[in-house]
C-alpha atoms as a PDB file:
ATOM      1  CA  UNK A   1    -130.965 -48.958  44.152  1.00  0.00           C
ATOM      2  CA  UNK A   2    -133.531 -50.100  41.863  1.00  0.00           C
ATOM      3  CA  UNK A   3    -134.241 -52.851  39.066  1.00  0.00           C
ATOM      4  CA  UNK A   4    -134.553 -51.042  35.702  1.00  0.00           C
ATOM      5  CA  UNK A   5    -137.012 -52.641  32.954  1.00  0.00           C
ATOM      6  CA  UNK A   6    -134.809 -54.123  30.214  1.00  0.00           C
ATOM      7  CA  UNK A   7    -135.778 -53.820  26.831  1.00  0.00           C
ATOM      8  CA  UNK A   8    -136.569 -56.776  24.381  1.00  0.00           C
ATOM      9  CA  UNK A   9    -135.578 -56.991  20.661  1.00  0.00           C
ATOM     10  CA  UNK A  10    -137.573 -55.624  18.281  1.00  0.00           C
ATOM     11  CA  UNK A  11    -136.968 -52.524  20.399  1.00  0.00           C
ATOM     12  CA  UNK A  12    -135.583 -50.125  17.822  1.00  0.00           C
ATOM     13  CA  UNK A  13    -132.895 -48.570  20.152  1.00  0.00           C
ATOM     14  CA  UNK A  14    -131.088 -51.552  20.680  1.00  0.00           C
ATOM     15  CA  UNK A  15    -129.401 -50.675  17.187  1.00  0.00           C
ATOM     16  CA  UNK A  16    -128.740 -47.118  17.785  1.00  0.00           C
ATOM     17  CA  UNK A  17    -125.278 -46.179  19.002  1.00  0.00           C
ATOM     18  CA  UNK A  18    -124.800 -44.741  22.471  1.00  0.00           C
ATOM     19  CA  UNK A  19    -123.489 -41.525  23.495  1.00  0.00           C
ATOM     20  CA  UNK A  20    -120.560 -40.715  25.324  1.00  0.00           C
ATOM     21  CA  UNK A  21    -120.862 -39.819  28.898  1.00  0.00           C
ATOM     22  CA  UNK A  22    -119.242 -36.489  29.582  1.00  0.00           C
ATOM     23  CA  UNK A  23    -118.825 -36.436  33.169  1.00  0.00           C
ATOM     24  CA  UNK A  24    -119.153 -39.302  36.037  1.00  0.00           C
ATOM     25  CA  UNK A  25    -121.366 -37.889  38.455  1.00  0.00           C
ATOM     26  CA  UNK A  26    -123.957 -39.084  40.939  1.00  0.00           C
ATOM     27  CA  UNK A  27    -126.324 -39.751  38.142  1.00  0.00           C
ATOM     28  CA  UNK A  28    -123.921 -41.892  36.090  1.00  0.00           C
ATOM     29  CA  UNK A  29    -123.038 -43.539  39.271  1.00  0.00           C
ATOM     30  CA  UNK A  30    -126.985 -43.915  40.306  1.00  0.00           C
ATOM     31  CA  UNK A  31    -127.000 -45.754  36.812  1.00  0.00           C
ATOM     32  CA  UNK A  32    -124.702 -48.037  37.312  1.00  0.00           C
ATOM     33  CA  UNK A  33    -125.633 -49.020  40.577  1.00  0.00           C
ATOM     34  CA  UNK A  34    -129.405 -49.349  39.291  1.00  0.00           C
ATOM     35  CA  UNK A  35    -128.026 -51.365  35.961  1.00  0.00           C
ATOM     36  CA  UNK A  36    -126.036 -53.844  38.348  1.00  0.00           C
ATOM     37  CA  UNK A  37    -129.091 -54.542  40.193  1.00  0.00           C
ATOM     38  CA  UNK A  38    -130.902 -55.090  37.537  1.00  0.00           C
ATOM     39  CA  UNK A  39    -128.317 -57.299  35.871  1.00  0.00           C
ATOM     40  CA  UNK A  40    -128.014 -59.690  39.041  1.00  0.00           C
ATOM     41  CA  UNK A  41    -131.924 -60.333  39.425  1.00  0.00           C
ATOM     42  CA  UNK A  42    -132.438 -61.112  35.841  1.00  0.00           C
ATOM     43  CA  UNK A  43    -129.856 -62.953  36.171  1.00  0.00           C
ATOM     44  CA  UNK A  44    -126.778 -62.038  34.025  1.00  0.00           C
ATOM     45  CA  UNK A  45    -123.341 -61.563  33.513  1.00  0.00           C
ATOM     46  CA  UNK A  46    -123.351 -58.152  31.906  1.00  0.00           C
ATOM     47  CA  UNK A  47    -125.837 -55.094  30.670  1.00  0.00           C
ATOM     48  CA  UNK A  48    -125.685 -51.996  28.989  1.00  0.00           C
ATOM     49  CA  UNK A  49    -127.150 -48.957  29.612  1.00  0.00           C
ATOM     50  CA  UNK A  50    -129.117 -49.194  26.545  1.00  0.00           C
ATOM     51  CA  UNK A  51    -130.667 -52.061  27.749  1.00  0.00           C
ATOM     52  CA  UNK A  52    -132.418 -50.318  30.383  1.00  0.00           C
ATOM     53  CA  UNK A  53    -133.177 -47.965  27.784  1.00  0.00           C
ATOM     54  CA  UNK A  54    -130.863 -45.036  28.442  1.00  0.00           C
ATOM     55  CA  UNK A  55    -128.294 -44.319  25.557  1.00  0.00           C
ATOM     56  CA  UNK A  56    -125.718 -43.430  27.249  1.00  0.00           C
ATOM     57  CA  UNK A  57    -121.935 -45.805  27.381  1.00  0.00           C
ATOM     58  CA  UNK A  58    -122.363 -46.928  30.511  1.00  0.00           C
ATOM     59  CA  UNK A  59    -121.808 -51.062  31.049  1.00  0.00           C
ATOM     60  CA  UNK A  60    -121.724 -53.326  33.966  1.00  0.00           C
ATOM     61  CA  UNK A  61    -120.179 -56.632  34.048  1.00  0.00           C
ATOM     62  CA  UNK A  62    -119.351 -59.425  36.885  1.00  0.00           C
ATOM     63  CA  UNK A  63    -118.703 -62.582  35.275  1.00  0.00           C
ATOM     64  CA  UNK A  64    -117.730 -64.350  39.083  1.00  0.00           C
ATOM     65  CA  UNK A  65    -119.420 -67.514  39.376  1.00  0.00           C
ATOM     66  CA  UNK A  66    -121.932 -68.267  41.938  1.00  0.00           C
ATOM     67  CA  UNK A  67    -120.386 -69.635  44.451  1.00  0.00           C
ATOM     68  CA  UNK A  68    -117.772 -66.942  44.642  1.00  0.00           C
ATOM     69  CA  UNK A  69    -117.707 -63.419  45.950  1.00  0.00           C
ATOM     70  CA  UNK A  70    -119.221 -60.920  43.598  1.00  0.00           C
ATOM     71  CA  UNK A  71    -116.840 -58.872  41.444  1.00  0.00           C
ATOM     72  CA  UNK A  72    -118.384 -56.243  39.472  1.00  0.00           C
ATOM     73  CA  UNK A  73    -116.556 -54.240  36.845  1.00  0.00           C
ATOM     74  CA  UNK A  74    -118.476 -50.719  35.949  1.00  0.00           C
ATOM     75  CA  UNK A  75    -117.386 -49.573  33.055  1.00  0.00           C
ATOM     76  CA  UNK A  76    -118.104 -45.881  31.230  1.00  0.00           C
ATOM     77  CA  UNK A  77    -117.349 -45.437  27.867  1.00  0.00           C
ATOM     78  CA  UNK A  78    -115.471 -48.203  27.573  1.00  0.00           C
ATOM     79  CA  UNK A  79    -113.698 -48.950  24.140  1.00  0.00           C
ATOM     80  CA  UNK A  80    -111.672 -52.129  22.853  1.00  0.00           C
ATOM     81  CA  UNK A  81    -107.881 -50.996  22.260  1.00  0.00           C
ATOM     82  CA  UNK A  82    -106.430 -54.364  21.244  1.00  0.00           C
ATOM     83  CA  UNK A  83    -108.246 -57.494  20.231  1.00  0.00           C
ATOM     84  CA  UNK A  84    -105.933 -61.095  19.572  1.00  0.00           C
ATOM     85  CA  UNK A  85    -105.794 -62.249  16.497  1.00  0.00           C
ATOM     86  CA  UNK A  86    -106.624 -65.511  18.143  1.00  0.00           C
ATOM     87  CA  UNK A  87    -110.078 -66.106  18.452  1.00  0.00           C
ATOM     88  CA  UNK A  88    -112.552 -68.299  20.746  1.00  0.00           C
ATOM     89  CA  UNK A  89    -115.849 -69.063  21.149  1.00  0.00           C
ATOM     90  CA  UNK A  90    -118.642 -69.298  23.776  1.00  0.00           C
ATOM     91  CA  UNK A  91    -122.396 -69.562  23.360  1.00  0.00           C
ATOM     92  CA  UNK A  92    -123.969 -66.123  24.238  1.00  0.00           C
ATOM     93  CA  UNK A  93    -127.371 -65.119  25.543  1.00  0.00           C
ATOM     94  CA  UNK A  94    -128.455 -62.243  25.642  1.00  0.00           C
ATOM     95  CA  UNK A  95    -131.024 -60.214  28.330  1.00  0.00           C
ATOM     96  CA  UNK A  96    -132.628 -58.640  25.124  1.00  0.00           C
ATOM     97  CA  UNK A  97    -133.253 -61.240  23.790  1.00  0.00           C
ATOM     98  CA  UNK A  98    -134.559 -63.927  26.394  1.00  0.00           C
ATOM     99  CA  UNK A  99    -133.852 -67.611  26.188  1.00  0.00           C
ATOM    100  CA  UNK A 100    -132.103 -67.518  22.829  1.00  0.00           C
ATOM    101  CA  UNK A 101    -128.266 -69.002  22.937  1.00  0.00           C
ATOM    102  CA  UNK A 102    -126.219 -69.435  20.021  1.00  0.00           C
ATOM    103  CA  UNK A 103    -122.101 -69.549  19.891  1.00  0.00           C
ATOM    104  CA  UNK A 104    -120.716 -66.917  18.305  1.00  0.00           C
ATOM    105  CA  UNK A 105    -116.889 -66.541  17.733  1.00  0.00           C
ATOM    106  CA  UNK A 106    -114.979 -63.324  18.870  1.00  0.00           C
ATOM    107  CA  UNK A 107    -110.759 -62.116  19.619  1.00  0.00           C
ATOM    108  CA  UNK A 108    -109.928 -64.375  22.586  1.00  0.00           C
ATOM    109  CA  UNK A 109    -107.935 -61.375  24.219  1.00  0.00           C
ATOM    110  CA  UNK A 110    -108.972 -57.536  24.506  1.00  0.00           C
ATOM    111  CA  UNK A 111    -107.867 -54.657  26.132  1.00  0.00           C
ATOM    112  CA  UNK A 112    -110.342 -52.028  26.695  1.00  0.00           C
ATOM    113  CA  UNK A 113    -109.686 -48.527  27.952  1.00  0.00           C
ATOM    114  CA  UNK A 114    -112.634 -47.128  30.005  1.00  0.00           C
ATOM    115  CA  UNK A 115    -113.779 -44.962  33.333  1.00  0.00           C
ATOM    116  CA  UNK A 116    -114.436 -46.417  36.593  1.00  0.00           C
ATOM    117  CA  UNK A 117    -116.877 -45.289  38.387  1.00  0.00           C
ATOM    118  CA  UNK A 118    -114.940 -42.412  40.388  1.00  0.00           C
ATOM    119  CA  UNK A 119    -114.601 -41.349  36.453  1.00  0.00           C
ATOM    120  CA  UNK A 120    -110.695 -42.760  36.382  1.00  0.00           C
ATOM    121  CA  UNK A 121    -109.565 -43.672  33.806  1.00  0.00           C
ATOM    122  CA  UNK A 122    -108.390 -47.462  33.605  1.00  0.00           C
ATOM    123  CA  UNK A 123    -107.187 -50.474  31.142  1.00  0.00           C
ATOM    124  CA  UNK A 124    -107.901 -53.765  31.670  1.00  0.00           C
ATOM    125  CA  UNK A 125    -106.654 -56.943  29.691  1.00  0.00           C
ATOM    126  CA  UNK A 126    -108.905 -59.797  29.671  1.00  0.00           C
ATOM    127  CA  UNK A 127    -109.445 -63.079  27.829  1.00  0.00           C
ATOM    128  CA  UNK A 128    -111.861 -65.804  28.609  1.00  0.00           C
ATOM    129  CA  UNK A 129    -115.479 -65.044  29.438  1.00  0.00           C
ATOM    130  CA  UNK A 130    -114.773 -61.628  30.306  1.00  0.00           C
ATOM    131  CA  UNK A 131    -113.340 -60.921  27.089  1.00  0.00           C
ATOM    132  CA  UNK A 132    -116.438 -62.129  25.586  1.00  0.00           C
ATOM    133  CA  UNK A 133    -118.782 -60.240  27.734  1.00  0.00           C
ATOM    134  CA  UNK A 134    -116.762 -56.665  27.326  1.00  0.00           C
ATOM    135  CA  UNK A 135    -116.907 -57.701  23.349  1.00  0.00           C
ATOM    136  CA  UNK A 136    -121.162 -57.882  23.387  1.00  0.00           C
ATOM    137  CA  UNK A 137    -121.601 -55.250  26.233  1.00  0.00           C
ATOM    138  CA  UNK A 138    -119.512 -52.850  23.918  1.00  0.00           C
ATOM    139  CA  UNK A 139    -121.604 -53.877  20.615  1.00  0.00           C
ATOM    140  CA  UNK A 140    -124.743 -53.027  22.517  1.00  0.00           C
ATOM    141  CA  UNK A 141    -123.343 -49.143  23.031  1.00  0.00           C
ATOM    142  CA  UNK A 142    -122.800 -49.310  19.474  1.00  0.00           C
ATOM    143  CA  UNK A 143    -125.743 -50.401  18.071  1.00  0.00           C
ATOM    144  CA  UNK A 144    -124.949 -54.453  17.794  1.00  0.00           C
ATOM    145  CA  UNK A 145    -126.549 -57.563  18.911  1.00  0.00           C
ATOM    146  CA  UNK A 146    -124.712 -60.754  18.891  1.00  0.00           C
ATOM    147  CA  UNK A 147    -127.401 -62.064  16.737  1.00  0.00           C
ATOM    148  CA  UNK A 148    -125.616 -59.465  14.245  1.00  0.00           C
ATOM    149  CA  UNK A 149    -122.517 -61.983  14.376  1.00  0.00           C
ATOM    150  CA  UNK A 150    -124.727 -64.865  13.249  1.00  0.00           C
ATOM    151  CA  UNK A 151    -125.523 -66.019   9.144  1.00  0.00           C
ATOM    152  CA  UNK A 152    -128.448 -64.070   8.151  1.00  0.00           C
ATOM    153  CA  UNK A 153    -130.600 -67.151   7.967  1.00  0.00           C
ATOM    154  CA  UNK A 154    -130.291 -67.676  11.501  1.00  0.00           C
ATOM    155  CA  UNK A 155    -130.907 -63.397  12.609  1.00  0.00           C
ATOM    156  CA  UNK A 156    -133.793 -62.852  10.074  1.00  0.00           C
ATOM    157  CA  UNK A 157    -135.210 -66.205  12.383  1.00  0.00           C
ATOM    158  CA  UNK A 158    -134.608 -64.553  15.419  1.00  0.00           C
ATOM    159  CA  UNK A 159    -136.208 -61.218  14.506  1.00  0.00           C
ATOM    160  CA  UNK A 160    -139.042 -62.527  13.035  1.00  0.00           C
ATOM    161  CA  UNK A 161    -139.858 -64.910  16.350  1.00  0.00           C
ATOM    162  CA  UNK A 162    -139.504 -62.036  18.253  1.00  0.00           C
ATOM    163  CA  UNK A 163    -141.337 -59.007  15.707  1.00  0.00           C
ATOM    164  CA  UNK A 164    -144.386 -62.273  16.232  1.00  0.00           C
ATOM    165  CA  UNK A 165    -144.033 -62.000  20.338  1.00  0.00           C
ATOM    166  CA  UNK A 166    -143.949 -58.111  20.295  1.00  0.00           C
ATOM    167  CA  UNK A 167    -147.141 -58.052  17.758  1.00  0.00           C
ATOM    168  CA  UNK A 168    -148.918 -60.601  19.834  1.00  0.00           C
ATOM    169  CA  UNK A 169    -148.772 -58.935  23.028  1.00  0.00           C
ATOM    170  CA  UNK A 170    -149.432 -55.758  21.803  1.00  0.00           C
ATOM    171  CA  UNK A 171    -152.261 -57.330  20.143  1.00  0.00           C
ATOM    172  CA  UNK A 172    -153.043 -58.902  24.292  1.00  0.00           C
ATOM    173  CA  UNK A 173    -152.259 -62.628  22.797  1.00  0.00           C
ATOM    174  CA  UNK A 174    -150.261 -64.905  24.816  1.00  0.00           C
END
């Protein structure tokens, strides 16, 4: 296993939409071991494959906490069936876009249909956290941020800060 580099907003393929994997073979599987990896030492509780730069549906999640025993989910093309009508809400980072936390509001409940990694396919019903984390992890394969959930004011504020960062260090400043 390896830790992939994870991409930062403004990177322009955070808002393209992923493509469906066809087949879960050793390279999907490769993937998700690499993206878990890479998830745990940045740290985080989820990351899609986009992330790491490769647009494919691929997402892993583990939302355990740190005291307990790890519990990864892998999930390939994973899609949300059901959502409550209920919502909740939580205040979400995200590993694209580093120490930035706002609360956004999502369905409390979801069922998503997906393929584990042996290419199965599953359904899992979750609320909580993990409902929140499958909701942004499955934005990200289609092209959303959870900045995209926020008023304008506050994502043209975010974009801007981090269009500045980007322009800076290309420019070698900071």
């Amino acid at each position: 296993m390896s830790t992939l580099g994870i991409i930062i907003l403004p990177d322009a393929r955070l808002k393209q939409p992923s493509e469906v994997v066809s087949s879960v073979d050793g390279s999907i599987r490769k993937l998700l071991d690499d993206m878990l990896e890479t998830m745990y030492a940045a740290p985080g509780i989820g990351l899609a494959a986009v992330q790491v730069g490769v647009m494919k549906r691929v997402v892993t999640v583990d939302v355990s906490k740190e005291e307990e025993k790890r519990d990864p989910l892998f999930l390939v093309n994973p899609e949300i069936v059901w959502s409550s009508e209920e919502r909740s809400t939580y205040e979400e980072g995200c590993l694209s876009i580093p120490d930035y936390y706002e609360t956004v509001e999502r369905p409390a409940r979801v069922r998503v249909k997906y393929l584990d990694r042996q290419g199965e396919a599953r359904e899992l019903e979750a609320d909580g956290l993990l409902a929140t984390c499958l909701q942004h992890e499955i934005d990200h394969l289609d092209g959303v941020l959870f900045i995209d959930h926020l008023s304008k004011l506050k994502r043209d504020r975010v974009i801007k800060k981090f269009q500045k960062q980007a322009k800076m260090k290309e420019l070698g400043i900071g």
